[in-house]
Protein backbone atom coordinates (compact mmCIF):
# COMPACT_ATOMS: atom_id res chain seq x y z
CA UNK A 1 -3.26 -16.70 28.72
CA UNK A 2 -1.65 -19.55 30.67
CA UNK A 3 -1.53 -17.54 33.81
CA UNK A 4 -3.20 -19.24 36.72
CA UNK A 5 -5.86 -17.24 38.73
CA UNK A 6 -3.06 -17.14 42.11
CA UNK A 7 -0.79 -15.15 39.44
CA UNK A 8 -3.05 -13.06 38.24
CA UNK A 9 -3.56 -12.15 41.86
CA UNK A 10 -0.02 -11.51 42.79
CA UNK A 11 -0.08 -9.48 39.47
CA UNK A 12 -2.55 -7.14 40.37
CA UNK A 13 -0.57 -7.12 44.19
CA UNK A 14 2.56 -6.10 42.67
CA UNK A 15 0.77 -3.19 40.45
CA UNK A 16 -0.76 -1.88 42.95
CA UNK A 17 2.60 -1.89 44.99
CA UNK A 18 4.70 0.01 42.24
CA UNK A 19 4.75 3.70 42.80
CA UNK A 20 3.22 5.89 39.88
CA UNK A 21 4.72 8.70 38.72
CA UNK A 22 3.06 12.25 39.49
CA UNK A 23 3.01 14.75 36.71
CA UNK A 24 6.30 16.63 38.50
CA UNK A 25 8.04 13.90 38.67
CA UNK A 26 7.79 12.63 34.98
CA UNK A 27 8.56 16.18 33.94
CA UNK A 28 11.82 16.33 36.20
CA UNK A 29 12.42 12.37 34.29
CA UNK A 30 11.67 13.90 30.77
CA UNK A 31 14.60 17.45 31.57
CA UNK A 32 16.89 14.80 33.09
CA UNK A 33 16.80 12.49 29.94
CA UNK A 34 16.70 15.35 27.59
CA UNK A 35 20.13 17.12 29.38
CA UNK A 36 21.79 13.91 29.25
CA UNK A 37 20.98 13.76 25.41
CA UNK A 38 21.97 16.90 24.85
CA UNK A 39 25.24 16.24 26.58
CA UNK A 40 26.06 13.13 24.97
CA UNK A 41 25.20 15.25 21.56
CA UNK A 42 27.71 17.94 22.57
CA UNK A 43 30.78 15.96 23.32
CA UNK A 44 30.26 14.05 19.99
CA UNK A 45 30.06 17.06 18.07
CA UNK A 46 32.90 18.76 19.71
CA UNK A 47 34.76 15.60 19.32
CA UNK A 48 33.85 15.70 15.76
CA UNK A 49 34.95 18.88 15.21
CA UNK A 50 38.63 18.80 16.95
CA UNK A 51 39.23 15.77 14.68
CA UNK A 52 38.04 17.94 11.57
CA UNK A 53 40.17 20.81 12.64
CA UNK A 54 43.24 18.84 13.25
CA UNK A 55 42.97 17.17 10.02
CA UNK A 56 42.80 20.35 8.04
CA UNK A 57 45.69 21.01 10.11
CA UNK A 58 47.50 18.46 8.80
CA UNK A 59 46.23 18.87 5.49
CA UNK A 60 47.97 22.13 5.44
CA UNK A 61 51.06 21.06 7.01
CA UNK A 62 51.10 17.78 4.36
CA UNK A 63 50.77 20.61 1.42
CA UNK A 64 53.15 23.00 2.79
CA UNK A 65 55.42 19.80 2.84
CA UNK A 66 55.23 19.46 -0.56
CA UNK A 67 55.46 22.80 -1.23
CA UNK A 68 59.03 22.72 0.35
CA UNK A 69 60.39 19.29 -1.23
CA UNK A 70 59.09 21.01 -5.15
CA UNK A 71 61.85 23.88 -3.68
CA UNK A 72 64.17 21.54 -3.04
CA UNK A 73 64.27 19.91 -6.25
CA UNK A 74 64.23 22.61 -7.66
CA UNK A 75 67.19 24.19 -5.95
CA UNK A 76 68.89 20.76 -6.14
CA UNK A 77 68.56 20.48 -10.25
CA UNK A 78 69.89 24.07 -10.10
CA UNK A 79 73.25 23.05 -8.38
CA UNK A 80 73.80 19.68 -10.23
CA UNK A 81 73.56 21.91 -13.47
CA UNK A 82 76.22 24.81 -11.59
CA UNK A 83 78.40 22.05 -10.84
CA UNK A 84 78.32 21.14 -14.29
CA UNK A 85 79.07 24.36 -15.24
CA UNK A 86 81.96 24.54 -12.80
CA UNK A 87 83.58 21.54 -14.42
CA UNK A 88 83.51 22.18 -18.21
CA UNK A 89 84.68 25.54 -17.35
CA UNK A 90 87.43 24.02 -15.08
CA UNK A 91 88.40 21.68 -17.88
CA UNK A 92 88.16 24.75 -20.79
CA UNK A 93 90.10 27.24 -18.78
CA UNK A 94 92.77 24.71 -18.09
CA UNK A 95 92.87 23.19 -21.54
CA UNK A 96 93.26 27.06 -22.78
CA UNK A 97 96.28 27.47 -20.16
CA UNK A 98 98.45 24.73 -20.60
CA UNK A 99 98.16 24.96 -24.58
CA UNK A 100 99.93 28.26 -24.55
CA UNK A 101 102.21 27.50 -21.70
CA UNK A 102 103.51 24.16 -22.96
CA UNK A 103 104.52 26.16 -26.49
CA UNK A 104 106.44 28.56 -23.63
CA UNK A 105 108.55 25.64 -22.05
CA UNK A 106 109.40 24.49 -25.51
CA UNK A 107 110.59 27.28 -26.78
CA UNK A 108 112.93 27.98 -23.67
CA UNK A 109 113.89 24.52 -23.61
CA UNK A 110 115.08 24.92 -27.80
CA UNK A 111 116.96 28.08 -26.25
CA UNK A 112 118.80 26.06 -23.52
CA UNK A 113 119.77 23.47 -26.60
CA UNK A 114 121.17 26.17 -28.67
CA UNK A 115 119.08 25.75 -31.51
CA UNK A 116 118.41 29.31 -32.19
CA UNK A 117 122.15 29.88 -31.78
CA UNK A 118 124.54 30.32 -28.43
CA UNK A 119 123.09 32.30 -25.77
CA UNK A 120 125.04 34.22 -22.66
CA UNK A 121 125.90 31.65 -19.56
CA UNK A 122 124.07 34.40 -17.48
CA UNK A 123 121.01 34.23 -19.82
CA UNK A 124 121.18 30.54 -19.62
CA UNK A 125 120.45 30.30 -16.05
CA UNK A 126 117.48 32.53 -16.21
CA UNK A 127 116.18 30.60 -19.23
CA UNK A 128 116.41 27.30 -16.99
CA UNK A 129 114.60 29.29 -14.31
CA UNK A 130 111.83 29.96 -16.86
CA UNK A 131 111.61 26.40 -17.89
CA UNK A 132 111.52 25.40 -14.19
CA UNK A 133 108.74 27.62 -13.34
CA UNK A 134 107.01 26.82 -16.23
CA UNK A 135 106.89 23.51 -15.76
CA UNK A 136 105.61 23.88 -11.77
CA UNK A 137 102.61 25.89 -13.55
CA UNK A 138 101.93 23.51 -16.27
CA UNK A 139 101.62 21.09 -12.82
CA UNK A 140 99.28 23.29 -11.11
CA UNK A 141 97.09 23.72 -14.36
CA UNK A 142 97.07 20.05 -14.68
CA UNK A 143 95.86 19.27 -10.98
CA UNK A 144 92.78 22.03 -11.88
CA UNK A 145 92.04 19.72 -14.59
CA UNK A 146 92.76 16.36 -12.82
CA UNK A 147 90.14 18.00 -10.10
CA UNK A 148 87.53 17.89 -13.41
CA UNK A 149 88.04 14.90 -14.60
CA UNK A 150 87.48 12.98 -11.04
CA UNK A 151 84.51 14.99 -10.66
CA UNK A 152 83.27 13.98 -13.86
CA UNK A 153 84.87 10.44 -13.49
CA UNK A 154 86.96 11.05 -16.50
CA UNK A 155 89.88 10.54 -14.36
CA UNK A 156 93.43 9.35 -16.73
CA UNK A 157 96.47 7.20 -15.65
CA UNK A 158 99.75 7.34 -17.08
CA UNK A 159 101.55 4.16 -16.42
CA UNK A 160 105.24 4.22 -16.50
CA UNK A 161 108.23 2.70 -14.46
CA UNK A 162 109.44 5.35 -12.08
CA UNK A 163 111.98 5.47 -9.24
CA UNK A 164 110.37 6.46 -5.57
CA UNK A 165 113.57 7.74 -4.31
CA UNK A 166 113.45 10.25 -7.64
CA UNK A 167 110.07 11.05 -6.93
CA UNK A 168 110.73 11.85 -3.21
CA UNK A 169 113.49 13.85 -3.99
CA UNK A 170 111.72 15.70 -6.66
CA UNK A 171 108.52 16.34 -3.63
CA UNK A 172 111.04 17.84 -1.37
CA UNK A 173 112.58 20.11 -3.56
CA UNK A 174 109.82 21.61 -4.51
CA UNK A 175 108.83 22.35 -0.93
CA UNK A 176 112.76 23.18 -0.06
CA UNK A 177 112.68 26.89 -0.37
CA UNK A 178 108.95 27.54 1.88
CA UNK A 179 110.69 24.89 4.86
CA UNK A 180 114.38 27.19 4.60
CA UNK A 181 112.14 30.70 4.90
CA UNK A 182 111.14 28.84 8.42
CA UNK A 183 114.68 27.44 8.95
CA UNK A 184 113.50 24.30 8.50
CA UNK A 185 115.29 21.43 7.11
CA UNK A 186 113.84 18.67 4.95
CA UNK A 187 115.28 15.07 4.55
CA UNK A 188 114.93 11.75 3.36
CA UNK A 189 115.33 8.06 3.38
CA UNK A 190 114.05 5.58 0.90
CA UNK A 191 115.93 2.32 0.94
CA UNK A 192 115.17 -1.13 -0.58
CA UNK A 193 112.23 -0.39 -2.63
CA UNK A 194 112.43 -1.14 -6.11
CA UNK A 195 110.85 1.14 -9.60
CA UNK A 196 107.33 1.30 -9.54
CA UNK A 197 104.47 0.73 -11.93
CA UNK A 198 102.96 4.01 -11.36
CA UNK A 199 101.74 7.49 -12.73
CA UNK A 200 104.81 9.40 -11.91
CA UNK A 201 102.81 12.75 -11.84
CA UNK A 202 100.00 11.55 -9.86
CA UNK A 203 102.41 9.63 -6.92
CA UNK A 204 104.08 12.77 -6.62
């Protein structure tokens, strides 16, 4: 409304100098916008889509996941319960062998004393030899069962004075005979060390 008569002049200048359109032209405009719609429509879908198919792949993978890790539990209550089972048999069995065995090294040790009257030198020696062996078993069975009890952290100490050069000498005998078969000779040499508080068995 404010427009001045010069304006409206250079108005009706300027429309008359703006190309129009033909029919052709307008129709190639309206297939040109319409592909460029339908283009812009198909990347978004096929974006869509990947993302939708790659989260269903990782839905699967995230359920497979916890298919696994309810396996493992499972498998993993199943072996704390075997180990279980491994110790309180480990315990019974060696509870059950060292009862019977300990009545066998006392009754060989009352034959050594006499106390079921005199016995042969000859038999004597054999009867130590049964005492000795027994007593390396009664060891043996007794390491089974310390094995339980640190497993179970039940583990027992026996505190007593005891002499390290006794104990040494007591280690190497016992592995005398196997380092002889190999012509192997085993020594020692503990000086200046006084008794110990220890668990004699144990330090050995």
């Amino acid at each position: 409304e404010g427009a001045t008569t010069e304006d409206k002049q250079q108005l009706a200048v300027l429309r008359e100098e703006v190309r129009r359109l033909t029919a052709e032209e307008a129709a190639k405009l309206a297939r040109f916008t319409g592909g460029t719609l339908e283009l812009f429509l198909f990347a978004s879908l096929k974006s869509y889509l990947t993302a939708k198919v790659h989260l269903e792949s990782v839905n699967d993978s995230f359920r497979e996941l916890q298919a696994k890790n309810r396996e493992l539990r499972s498998s993993f209550e199943k072996l704390k319960a075997l180990d279980v089972m491994k110790s309180n048999f480990l315990a019974t069995v060696s509870h059950e062998l060292r009862t019977p065995l300990t009545s066998i090294i006392g009754y060989a040790e009352m034959v050594l004393e006499g106390i079921g009257g005199k016995i042969p030198a000859g038999a004597r020696k054999h009867v130590a030899l049964i005492v000795a062996k027994g007593e390396q078993l009664l060891e043996l069975i007794n390491s089974v069962l310390d094995m339980s009890k640190i497993e179970s952290g039940r583990m027992e100490l026996s505190i007593d004075r005891v002499s390290l050069e006794q104990i040494v000498e007591d280690a190497i005998a016992s592995v005398t005979p196997q380092a002889a078969k190999k012509d192997l000779k085993v020594t020692s040499k503990v000086e200046g060390v006084r008794d110990l508080l220890a668990d004699k068995y144990k330090l050995r």
